[in-house]
Protein backbone atom coordinates (compact mmCIF):
# COMPACT_ATOMS: atom_id res chain seq x y z
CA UNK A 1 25.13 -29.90 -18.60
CA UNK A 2 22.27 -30.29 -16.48
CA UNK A 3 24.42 -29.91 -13.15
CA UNK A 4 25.87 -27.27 -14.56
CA UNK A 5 22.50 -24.94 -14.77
CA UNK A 6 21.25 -26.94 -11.25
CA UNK A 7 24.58 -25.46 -9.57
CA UNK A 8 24.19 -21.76 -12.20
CA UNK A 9 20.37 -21.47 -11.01
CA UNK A 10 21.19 -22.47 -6.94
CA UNK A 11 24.49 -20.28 -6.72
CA UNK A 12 22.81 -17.17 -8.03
CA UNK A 13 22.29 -14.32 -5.15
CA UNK A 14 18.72 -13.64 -6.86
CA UNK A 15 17.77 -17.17 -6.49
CA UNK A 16 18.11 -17.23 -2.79
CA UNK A 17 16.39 -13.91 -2.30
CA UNK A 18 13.49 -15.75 -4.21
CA UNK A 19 13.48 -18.64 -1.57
CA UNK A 20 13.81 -16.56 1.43
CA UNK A 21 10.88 -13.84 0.01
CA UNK A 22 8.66 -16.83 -1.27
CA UNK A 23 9.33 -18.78 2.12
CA UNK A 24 8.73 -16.04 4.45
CA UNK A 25 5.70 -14.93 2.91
CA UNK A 26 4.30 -18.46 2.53
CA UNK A 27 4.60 -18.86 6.07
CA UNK A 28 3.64 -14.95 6.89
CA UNK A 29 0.16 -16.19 5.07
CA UNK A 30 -0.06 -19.65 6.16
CA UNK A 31 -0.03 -18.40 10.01
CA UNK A 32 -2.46 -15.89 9.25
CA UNK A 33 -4.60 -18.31 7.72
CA UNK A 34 -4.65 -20.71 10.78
CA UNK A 35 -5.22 -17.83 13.19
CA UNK A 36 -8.46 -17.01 11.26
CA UNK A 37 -9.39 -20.59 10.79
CA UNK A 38 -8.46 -22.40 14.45
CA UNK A 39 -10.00 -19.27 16.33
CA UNK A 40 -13.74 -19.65 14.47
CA UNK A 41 -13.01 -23.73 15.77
CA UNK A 42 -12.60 -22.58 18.66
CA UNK A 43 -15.52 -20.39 19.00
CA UNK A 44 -17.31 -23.56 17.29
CA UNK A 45 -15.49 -25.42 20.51
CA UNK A 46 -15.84 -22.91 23.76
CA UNK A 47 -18.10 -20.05 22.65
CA UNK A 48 -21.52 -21.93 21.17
CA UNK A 49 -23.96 -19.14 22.89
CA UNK A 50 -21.68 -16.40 21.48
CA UNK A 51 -22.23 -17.89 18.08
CA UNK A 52 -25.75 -18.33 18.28
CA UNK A 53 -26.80 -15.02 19.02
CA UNK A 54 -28.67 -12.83 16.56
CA UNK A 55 -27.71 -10.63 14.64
CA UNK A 56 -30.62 -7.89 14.51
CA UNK A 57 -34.13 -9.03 14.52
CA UNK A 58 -33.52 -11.71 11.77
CA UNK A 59 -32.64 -15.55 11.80
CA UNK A 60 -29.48 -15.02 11.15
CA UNK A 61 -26.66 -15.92 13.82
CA UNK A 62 -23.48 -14.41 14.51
CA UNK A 63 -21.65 -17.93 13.67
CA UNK A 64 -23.10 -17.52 9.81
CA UNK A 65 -21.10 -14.17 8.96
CA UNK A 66 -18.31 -15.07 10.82
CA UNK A 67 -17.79 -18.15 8.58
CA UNK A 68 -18.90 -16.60 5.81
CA UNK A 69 -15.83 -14.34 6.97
CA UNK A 70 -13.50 -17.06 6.63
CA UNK A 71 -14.22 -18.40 3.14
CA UNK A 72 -13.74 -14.67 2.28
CA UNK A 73 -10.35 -14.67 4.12
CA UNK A 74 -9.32 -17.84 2.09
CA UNK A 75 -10.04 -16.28 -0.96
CA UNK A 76 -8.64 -12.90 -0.01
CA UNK A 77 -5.29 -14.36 0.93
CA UNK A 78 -4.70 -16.52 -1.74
CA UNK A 79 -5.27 -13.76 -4.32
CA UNK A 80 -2.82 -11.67 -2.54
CA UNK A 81 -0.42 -14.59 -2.69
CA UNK A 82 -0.98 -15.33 -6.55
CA UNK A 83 -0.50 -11.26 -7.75
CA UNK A 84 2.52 -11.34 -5.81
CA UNK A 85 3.74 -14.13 -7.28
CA UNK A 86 2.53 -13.16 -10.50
CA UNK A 87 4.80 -10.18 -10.59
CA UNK A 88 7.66 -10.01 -8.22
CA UNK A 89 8.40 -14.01 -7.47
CA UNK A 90 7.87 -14.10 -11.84
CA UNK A 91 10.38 -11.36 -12.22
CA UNK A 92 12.60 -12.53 -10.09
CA UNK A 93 12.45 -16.03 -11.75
CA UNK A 94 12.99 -14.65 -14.82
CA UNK A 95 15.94 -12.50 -14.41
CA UNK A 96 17.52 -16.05 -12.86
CA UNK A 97 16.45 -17.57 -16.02
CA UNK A 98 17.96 -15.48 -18.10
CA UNK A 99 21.35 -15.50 -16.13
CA UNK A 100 21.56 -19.25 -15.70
CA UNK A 101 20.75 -19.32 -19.83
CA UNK A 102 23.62 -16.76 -20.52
């Protein structure tokens, strides 16, 4: 029985439009995520006076938004991953539910 919804679920042509939209977007995001990430390291690594110049007549330095920048990125991302997930990767799992269940 349990093969027999394994093989149901993996056969179905919704199924492997899930895996292909989920993959491609996971790795759509994940590459946007290290290109924000590894170039503020690298402005850490190669560009220290760039970073520690002020912004306007405070204390504050440019390095402090621009991290500040990528925590915000993080949490932008990852709540445009979870509402699409939470409508089209959900429908689409549940229309291959309900086929595999038939």
């Amino acid at each position: 029985m349990q093969d027999d919804l394994i093989s149901r679920v993996t056969s179905n042509p919704k199924y492997q439009e899930l895996k292909a939209k989920r993959h491609s977007f996971g790795w759509m995001l994940t590459f946007a995520m290290m290109f924000v990430y590894y170039g503020f390291i690298l402005l850490v690594a190669f560009n220290k006076p760039l970073l520690a110049s002020k912004v306007g007549a405070g204390v504050i330095t440019l390095g402090m938004p621009l991290g500040i920048g990528v925590i915000l990125f993080t949490i932008i991302i990852t709540n445009i991953y979870v509402r699409r997930a939470n409508s089209e990767f959900d429908d689409l799992t549940a229309e291959i539910t309900k086929a595999a269940l038939k």
